[in-house]
N, C-alpha and C. Protein backbone atom coordinates (compact mmCIF):
# COMPACT_ATOMS: atom_id res chain seq x y z
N UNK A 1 -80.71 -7.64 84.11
CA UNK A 1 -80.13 -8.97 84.05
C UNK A 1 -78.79 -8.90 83.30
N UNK A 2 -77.79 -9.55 83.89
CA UNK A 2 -76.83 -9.77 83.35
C UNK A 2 -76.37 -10.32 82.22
N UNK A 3 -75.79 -10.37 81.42
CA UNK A 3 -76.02 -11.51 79.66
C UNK A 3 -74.92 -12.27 80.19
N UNK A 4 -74.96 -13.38 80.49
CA UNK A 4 -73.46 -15.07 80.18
C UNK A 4 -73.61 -15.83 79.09
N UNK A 5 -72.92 -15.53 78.41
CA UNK A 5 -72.09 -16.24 77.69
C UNK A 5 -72.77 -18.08 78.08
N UNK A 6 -73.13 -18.47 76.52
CA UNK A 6 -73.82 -19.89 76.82
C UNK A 6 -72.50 -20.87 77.14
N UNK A 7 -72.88 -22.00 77.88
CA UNK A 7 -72.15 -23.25 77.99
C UNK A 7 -71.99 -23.96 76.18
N UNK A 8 -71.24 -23.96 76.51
CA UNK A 8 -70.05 -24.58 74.74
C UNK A 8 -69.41 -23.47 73.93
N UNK A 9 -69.12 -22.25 74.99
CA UNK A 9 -68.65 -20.94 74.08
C UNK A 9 -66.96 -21.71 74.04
N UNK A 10 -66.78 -21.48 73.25
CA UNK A 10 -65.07 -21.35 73.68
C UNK A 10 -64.25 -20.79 72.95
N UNK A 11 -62.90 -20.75 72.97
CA UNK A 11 -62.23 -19.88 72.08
C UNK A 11 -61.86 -20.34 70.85
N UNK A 12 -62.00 -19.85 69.69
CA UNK A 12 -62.01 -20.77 68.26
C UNK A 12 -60.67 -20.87 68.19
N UNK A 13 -59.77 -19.59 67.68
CA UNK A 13 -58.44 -19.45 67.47
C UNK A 13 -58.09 -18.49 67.74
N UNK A 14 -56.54 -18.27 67.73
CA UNK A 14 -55.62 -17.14 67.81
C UNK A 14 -55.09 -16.98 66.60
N UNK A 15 -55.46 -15.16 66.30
CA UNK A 15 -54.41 -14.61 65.26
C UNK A 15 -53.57 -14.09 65.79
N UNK A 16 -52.13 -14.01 65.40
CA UNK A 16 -50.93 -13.37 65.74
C UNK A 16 -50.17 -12.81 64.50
N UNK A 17 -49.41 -11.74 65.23
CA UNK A 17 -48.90 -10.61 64.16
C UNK A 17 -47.56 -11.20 64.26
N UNK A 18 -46.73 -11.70 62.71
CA UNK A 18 -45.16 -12.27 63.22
C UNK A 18 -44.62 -11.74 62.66
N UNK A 19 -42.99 -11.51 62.94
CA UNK A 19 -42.03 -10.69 61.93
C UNK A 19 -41.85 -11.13 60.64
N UNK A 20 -41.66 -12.53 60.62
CA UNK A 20 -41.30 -13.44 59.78
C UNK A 20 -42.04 -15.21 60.22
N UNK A 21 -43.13 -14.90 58.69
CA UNK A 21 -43.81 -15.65 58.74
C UNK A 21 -43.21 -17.40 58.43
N UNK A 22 -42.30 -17.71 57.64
CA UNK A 22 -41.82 -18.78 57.59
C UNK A 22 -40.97 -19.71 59.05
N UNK A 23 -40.48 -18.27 59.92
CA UNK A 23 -39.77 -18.96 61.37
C UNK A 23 -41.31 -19.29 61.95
N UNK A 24 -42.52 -18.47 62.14
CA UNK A 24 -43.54 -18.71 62.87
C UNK A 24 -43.87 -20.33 62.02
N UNK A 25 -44.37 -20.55 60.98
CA UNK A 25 -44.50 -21.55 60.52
C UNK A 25 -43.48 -22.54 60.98
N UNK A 26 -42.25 -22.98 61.03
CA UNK A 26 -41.65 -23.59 61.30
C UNK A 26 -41.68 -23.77 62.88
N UNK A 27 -42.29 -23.00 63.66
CA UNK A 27 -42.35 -23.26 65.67
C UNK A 27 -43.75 -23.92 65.40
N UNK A 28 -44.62 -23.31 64.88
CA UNK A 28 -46.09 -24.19 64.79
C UNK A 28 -46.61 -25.18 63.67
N UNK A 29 -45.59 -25.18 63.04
CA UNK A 29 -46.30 -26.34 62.11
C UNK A 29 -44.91 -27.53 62.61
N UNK A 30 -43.56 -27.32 62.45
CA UNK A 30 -42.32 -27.54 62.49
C UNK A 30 -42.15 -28.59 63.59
N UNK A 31 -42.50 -27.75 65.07
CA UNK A 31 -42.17 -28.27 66.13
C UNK A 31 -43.57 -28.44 67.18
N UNK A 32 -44.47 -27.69 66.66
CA UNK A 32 -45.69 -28.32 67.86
C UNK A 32 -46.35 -28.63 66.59
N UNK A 33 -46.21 -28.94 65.75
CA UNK A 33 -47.38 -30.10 65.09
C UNK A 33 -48.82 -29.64 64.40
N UNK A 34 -48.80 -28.20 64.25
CA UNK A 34 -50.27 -27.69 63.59
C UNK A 34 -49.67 -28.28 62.11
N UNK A 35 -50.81 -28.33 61.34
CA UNK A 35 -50.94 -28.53 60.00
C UNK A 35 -51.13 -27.32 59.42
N UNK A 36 -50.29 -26.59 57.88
CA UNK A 36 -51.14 -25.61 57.45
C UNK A 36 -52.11 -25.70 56.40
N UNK A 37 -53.15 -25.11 56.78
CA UNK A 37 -54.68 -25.17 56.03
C UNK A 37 -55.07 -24.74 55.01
N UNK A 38 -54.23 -23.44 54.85
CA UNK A 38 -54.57 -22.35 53.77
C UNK A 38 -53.38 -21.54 54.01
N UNK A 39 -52.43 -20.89 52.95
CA UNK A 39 -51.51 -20.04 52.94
C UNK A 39 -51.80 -19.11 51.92
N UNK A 40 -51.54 -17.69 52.20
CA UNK A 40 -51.87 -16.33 51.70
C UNK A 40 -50.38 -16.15 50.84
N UNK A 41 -49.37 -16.60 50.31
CA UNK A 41 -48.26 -15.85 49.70
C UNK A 41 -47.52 -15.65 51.22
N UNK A 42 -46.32 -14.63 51.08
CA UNK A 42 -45.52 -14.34 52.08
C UNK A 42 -46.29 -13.78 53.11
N UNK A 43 -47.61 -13.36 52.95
CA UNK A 43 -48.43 -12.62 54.54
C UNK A 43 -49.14 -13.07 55.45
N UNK A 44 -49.71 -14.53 54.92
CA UNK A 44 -50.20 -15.08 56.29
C UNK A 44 -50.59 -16.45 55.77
N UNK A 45 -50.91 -17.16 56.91
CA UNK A 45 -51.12 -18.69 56.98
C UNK A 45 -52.29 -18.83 57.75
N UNK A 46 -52.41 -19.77 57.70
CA UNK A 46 -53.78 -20.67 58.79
C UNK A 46 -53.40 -22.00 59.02
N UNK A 47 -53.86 -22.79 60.22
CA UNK A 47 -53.25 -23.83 61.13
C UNK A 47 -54.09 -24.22 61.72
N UNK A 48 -53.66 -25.85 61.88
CA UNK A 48 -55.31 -26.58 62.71
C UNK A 48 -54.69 -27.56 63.11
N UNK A 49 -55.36 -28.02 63.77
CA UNK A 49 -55.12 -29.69 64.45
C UNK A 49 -56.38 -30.36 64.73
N UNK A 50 -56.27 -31.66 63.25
CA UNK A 50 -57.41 -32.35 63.50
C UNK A 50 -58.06 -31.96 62.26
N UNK A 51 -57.98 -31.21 61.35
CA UNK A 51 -58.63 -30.80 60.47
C UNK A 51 -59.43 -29.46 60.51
N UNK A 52 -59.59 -28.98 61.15
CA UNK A 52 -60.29 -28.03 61.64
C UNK A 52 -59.85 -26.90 60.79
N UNK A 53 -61.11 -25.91 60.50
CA UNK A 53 -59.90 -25.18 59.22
C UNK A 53 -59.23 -24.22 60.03
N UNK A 54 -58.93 -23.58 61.26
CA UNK A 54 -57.87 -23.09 61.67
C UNK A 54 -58.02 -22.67 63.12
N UNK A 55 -56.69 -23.09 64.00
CA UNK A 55 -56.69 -23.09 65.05
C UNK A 55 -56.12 -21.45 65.42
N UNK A 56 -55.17 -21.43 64.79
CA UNK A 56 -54.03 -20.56 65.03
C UNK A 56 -53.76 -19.74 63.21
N UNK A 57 -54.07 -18.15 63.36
CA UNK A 57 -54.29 -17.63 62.39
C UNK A 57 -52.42 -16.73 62.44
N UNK A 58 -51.71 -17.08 61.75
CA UNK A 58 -49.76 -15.99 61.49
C UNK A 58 -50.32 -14.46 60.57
N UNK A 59 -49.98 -13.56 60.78
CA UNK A 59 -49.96 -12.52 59.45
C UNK A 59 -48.62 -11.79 60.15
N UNK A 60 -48.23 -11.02 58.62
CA UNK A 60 -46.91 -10.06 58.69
C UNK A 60 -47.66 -9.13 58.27
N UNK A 61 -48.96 -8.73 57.96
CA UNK A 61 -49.98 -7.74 57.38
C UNK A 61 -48.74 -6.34 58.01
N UNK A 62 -48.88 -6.15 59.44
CA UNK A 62 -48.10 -5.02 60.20
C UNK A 62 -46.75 -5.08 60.66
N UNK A 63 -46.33 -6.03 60.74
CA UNK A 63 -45.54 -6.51 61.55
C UNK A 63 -43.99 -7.43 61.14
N UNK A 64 -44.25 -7.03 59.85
CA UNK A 64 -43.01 -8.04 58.49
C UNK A 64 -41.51 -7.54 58.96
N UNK A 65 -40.59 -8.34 59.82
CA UNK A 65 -39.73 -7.79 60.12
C UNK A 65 -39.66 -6.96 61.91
N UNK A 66 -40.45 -6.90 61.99
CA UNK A 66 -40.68 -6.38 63.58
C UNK A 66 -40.02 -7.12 64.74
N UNK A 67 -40.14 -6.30 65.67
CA UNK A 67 -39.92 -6.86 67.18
C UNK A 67 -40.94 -6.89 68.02
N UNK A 68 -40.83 -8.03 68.89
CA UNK A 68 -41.63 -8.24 69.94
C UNK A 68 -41.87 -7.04 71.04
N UNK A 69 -43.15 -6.87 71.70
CA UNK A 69 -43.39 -5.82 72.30
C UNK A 69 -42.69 -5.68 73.68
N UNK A 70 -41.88 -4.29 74.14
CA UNK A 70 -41.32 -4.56 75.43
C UNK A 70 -42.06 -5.04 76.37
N UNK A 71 -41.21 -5.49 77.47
CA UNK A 71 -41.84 -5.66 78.62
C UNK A 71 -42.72 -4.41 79.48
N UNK A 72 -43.71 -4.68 80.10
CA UNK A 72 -44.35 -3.69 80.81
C UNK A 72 -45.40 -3.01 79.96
N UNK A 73 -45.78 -3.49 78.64
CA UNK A 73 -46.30 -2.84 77.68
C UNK A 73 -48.12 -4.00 77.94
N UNK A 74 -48.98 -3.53 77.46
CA UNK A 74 -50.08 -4.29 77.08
C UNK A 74 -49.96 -5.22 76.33
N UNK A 75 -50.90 -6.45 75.99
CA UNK A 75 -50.64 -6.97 75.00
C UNK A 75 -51.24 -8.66 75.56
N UNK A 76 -51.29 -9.79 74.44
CA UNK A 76 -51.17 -10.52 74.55
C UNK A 76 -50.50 -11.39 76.06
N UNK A 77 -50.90 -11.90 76.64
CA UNK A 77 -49.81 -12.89 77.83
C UNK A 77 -49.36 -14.01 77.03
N UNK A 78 -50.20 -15.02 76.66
CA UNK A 78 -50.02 -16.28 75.98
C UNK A 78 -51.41 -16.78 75.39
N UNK A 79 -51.02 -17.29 74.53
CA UNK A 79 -51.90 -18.44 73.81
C UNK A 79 -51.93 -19.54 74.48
N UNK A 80 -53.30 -20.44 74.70
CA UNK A 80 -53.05 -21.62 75.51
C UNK A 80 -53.52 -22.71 74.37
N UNK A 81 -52.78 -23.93 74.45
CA UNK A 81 -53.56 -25.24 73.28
C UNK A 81 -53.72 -25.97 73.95
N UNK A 82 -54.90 -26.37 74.22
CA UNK A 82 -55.52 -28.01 74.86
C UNK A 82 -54.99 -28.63 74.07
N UNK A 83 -54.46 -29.89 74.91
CA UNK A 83 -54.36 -31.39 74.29
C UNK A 83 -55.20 -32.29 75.07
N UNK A 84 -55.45 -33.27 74.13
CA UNK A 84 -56.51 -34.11 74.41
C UNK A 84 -56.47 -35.18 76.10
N UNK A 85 -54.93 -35.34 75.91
CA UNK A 85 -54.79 -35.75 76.87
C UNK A 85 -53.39 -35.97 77.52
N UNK A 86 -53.10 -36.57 78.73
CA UNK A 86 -51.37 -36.71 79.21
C UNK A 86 -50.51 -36.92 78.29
N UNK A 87 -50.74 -38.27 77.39
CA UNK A 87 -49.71 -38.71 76.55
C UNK A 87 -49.79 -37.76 75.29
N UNK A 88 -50.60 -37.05 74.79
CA UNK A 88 -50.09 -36.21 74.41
C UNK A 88 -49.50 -34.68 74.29
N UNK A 89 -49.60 -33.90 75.55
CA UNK A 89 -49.26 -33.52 75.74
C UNK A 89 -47.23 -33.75 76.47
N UNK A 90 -47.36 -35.35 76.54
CA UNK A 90 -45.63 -35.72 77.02
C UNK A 90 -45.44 -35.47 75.58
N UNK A 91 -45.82 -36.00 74.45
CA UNK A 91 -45.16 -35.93 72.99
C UNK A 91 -44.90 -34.97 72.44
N UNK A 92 -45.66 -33.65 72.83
CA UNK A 92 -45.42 -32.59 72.43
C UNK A 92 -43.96 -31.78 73.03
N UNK A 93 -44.20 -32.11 74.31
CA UNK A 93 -43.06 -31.70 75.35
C UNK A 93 -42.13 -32.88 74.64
N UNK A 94 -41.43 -33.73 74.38
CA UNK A 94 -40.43 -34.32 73.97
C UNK A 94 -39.46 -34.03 72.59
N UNK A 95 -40.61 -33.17 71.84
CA UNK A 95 -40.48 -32.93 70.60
C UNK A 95 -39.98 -31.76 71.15
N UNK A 96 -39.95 -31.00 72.61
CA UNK A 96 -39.62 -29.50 72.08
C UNK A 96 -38.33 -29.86 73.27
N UNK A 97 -38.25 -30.90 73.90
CA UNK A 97 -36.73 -31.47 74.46
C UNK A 97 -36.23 -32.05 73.18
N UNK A 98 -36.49 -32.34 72.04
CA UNK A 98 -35.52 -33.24 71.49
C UNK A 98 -34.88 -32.08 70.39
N UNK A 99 -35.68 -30.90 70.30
CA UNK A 99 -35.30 -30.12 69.58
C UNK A 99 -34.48 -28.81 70.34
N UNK A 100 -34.13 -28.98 71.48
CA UNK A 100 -33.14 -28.45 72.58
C UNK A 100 -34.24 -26.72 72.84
N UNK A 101 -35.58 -26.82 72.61
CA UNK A 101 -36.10 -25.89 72.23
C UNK A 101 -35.64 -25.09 73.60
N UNK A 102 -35.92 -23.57 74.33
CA UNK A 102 -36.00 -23.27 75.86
C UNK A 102 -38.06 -23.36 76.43
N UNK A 103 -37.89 -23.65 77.53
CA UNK A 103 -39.00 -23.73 78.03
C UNK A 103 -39.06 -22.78 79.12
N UNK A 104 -39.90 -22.55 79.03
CA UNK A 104 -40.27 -21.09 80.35
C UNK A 104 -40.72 -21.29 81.38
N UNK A 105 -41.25 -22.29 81.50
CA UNK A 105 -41.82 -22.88 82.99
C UNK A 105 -42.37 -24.75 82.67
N UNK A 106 -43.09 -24.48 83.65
CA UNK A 106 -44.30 -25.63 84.15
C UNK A 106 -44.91 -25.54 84.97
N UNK A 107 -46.58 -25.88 85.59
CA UNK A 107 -46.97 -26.45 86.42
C UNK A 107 -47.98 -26.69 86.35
N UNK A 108 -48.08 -27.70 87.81
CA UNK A 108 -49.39 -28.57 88.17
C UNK A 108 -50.53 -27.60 88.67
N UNK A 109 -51.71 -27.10 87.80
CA UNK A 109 -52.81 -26.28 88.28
C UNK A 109 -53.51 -26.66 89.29
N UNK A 110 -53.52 -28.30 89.24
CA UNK A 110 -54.86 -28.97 89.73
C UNK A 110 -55.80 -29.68 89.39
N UNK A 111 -56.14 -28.49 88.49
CA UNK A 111 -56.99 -28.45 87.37
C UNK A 111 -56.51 -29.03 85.91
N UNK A 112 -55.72 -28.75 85.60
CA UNK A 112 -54.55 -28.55 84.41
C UNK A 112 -53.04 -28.98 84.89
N UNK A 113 -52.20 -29.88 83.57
CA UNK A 113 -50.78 -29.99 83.71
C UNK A 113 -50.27 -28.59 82.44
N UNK A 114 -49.50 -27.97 82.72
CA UNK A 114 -49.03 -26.70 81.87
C UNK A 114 -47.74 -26.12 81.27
N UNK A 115 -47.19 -26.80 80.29
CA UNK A 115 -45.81 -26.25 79.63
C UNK A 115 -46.05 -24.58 79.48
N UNK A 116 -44.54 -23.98 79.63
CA UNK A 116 -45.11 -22.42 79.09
C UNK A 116 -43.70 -22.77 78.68
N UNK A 117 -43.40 -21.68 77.29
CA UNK A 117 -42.72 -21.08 76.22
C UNK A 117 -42.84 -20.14 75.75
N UNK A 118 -42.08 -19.07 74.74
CA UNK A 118 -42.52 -18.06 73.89
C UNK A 118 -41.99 -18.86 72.64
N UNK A 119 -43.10 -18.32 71.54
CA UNK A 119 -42.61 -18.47 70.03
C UNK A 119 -41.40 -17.84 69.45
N UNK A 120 -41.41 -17.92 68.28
CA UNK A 120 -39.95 -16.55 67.80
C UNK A 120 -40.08 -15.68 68.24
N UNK A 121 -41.50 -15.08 68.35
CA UNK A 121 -41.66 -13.35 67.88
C UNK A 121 -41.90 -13.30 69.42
N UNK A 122 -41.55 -13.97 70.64
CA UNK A 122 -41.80 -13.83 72.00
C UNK A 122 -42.76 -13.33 72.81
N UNK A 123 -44.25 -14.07 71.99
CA UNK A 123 -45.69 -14.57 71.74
C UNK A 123 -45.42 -15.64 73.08
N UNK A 124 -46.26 -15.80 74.45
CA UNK A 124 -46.27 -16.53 75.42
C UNK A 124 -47.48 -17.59 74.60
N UNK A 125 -46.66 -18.98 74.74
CA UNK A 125 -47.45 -20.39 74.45
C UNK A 125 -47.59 -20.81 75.91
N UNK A 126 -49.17 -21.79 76.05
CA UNK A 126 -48.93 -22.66 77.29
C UNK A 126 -49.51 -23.96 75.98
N UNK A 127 -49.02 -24.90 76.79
CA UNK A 127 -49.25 -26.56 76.29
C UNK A 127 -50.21 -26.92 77.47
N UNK A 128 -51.34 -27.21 77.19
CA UNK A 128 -51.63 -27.49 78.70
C UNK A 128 -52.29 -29.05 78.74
N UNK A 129 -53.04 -29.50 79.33
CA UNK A 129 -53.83 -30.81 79.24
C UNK A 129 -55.07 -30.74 80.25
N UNK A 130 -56.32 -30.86 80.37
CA UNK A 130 -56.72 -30.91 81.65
C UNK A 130 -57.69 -31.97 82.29
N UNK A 131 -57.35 -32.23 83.67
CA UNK A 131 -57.75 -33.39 84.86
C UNK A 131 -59.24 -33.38 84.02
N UNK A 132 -60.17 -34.65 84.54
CA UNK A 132 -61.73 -34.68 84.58
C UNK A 132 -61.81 -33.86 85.61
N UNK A 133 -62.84 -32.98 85.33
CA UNK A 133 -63.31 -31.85 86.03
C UNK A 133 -63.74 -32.74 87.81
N UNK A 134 -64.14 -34.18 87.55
CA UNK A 134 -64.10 -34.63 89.05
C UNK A 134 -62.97 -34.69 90.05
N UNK A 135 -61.45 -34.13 89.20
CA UNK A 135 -60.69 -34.49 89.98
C UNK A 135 -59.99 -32.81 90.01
N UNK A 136 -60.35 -31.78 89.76
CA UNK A 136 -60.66 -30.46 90.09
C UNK A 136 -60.41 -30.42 91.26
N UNK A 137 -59.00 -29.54 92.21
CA UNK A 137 -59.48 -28.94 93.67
C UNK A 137 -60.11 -28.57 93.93
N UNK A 138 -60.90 -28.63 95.19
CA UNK A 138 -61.99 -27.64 95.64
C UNK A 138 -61.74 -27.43 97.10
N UNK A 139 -62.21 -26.07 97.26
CA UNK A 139 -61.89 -25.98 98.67
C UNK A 139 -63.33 -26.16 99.94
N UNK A 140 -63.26 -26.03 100.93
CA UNK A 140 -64.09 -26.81 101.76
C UNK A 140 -66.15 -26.91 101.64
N UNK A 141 -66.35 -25.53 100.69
CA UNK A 141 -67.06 -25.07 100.28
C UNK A 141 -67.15 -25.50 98.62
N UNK A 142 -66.69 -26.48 98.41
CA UNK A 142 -66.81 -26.54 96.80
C UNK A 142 -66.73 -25.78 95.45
N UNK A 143 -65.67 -24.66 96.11
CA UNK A 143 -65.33 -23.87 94.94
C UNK A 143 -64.10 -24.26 94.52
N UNK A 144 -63.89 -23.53 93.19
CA UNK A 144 -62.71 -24.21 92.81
C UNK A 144 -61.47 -23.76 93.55
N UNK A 145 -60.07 -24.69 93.42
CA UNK A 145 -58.74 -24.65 94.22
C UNK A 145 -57.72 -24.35 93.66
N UNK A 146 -57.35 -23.66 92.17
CA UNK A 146 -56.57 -23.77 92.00
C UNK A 146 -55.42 -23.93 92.20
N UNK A 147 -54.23 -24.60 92.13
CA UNK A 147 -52.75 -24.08 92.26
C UNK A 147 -51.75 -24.09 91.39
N UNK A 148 -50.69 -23.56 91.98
CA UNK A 148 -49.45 -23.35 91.37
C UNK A 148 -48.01 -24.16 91.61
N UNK A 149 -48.58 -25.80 91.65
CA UNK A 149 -47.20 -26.23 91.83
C UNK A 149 -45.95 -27.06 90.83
N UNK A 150 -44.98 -27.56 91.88
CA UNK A 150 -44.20 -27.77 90.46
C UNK A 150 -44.85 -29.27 89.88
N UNK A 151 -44.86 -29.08 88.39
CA UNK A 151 -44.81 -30.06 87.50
C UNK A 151 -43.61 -30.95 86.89
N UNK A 152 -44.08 -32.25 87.05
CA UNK A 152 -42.39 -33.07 87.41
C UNK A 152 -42.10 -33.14 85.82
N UNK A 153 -41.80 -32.66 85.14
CA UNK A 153 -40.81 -32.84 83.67
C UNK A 153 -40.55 -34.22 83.89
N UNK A 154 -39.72 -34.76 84.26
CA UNK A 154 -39.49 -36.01 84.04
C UNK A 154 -39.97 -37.25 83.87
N UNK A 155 -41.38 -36.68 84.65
CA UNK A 155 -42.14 -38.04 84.68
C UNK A 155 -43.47 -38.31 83.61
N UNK A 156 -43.48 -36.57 83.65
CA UNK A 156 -44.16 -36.26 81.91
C UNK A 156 -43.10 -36.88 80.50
N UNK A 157 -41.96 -36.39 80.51
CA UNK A 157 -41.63 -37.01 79.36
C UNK A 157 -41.50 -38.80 79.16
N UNK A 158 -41.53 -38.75 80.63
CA UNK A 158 -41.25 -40.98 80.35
C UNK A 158 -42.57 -41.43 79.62
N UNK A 159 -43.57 -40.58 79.88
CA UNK A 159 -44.73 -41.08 79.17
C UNK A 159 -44.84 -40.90 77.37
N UNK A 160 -43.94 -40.04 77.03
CA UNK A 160 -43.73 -39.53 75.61
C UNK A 160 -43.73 -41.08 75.07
């Protein structure tokens, strides 16, 4: 028999290795809005939203001063953060237009609406939000549909 993983597993948090822990603090506490929970001195932090004691774990333990890993290398793709819902996920996206931040993409899953970005240390973020699972693609057979199309920016931020 196979072992699965129970229904309500999910992912607690992400630790990440940063060059410089005060720029990471300032993209996640600064401009997407984590709170910090607990701070270690110059080597690491902890971050939550909602109270939670930590969503998103920073250390320079290895990495104090470093560069991001080349391309073509293993590693991390992105971190993803649920938001609760549309309007906030437009507020988040407005805050990172009002701060001229760059954005790396968007799109409509289906399933999910999806900002993508990298942090300083060029760490892949998605912002995402997602549909009631009743309104999920499915294809003729009732499996799921994902896709990949474009997500209208504009009509996400009017809701900010």
């Amino acid at each position: 028999m196979t072992y699965s993983a129970p229904a309500g597993t999910s992912v607690g948090h992400v630790h990440l290795k940063v060059a410089d822990l005060d720029r990471a603090i300032g993209f996640y506490s600064g401009l997407l809005g984590f709170s910090v929970t607990q701070r270690y001195g110059d080597q690491a932090v902890f971050l939550s939203a909602g109270g939670y004691h930590h969503h998103i774990g920073l250390n320079t333990w290895e990495s104090k001063g470093g560069t991001a890993p080349a391309r073509g290398h293993t590693g991390l793709y992105h971190s993803a953060f649920l938001y609760p819902d549309r309007k906030s996920l437009a507020r988040v996206f407005k805050q990172l237009v009002d701060a001229n931040y760059p954005i790396d993409g968007a799109a409509d899953h289906g399933v999910s609406e999806a900002i993508y970005l990298s942090d300083p240390d060029g760490n892949g973020v998605e912002l995402y939000r997602d549909r009631a699972e009743a309104d999920w693609p499915r294809d003729a057979g009732g499996n799921l549909a994902m896709v990949n199309n474009r997500l209208d920016l504009k009509a996400l931020l009017a809701e900010a």
